[in-house]
C-alpha atoms as a PDB file:
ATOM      1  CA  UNK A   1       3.271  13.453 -54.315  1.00  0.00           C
ATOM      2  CA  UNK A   2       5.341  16.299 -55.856  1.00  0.00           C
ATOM      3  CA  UNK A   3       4.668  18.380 -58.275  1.00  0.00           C
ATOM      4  CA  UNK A   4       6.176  17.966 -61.414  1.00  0.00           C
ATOM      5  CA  UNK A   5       8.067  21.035 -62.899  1.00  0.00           C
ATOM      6  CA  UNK A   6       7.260  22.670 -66.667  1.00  0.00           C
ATOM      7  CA  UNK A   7       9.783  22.510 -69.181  1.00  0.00           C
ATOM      8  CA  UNK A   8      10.943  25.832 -70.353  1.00  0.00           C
ATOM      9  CA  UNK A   9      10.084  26.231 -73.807  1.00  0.00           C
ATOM     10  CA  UNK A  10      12.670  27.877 -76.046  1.00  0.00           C
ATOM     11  CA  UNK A  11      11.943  31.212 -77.682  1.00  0.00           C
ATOM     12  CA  UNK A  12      11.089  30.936 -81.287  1.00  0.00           C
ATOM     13  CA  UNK A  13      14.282  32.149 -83.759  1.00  0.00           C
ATOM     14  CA  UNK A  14      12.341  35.031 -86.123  1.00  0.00           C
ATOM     15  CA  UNK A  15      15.810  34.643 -88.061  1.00  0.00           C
ATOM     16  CA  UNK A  16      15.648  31.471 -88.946  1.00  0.00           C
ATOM     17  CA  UNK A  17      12.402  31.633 -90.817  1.00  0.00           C
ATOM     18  CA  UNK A  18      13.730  34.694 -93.371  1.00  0.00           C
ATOM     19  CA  UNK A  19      16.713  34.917 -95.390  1.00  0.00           C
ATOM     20  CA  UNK A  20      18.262  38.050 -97.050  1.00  0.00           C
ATOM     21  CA  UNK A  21      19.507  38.609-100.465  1.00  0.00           C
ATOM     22  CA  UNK A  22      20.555  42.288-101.441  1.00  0.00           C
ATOM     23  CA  UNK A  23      17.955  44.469-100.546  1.00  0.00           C
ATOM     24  CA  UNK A  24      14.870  42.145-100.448  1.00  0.00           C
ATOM     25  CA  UNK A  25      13.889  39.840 -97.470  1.00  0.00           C
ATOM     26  CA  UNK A  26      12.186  36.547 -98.347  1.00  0.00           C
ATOM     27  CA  UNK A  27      10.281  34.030 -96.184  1.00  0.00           C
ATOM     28  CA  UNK A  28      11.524  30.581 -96.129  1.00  0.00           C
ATOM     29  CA  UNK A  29       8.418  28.904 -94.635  1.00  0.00           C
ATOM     30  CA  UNK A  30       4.398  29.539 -95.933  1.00  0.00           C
ATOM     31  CA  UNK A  31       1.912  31.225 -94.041  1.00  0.00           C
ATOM     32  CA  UNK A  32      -0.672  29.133 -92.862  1.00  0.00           C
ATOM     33  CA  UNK A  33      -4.183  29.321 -94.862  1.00  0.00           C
ATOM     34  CA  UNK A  34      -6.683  29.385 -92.509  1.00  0.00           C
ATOM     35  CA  UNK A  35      -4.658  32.027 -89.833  1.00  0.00           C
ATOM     36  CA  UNK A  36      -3.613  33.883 -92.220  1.00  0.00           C
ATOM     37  CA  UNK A  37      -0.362  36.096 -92.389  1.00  0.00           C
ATOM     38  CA  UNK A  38       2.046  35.878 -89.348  1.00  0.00           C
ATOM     39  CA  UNK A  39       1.327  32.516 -88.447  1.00  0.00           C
ATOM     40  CA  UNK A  40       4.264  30.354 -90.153  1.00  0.00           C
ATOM     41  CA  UNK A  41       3.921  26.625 -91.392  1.00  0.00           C
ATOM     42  CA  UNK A  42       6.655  24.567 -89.462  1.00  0.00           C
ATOM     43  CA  UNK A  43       8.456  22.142 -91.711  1.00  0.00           C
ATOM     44  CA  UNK A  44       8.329  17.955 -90.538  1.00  0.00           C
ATOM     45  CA  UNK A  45       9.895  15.435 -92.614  1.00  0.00           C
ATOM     46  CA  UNK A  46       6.319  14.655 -93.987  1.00  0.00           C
ATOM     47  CA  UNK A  47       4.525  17.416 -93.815  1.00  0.00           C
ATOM     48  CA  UNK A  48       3.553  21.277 -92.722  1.00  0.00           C
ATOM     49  CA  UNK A  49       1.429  21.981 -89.480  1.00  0.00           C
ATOM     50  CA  UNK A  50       0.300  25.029 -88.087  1.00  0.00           C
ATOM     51  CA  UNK A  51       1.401  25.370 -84.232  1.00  0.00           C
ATOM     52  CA  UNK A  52      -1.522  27.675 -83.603  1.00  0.00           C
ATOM     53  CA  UNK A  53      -5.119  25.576 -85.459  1.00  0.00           C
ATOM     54  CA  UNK A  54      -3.240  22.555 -86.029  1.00  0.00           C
ATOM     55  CA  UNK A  55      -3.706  22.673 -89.977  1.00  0.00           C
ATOM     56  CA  UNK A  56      -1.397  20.576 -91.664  1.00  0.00           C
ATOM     57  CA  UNK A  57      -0.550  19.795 -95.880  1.00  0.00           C
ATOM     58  CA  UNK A  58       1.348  16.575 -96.248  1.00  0.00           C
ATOM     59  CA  UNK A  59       3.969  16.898 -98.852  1.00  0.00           C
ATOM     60  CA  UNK A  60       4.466  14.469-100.994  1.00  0.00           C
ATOM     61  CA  UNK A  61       7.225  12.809-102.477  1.00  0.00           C
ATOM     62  CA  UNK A  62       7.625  12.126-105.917  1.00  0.00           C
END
């Protein structure tokens, strides 16, 4: 058998997840509640998770 190769994982874009008006610098995404500051909340269509614990809030729609 042979081996199957990894997929390369793209590098996370730290831009992406700020956004700059004037002189102050604002986060787009929460922090994460149990990690604590640092650790971002990626957005889904449904819902928040945390790519380090795996905590998730499910937003709903109203």
């Amino acid at each position: 058998m042979a081996k199957k190769k990894k997929k390369e994982k793209k590098a996370m874009q730290i831009g992406k997840l700020y956004q700059v008006s004037g002189d102050k610098i604002e986060r787009k995404n929460k922090f994460c509640t149990k990690c604590g500051p640092g650790y971002f909340l990626a957005k889904h269509k449904d819902r928040e998770t945390c790519g380090k614990c795996g905590y998730s809030e499910i937003i709903s729609k109203k």
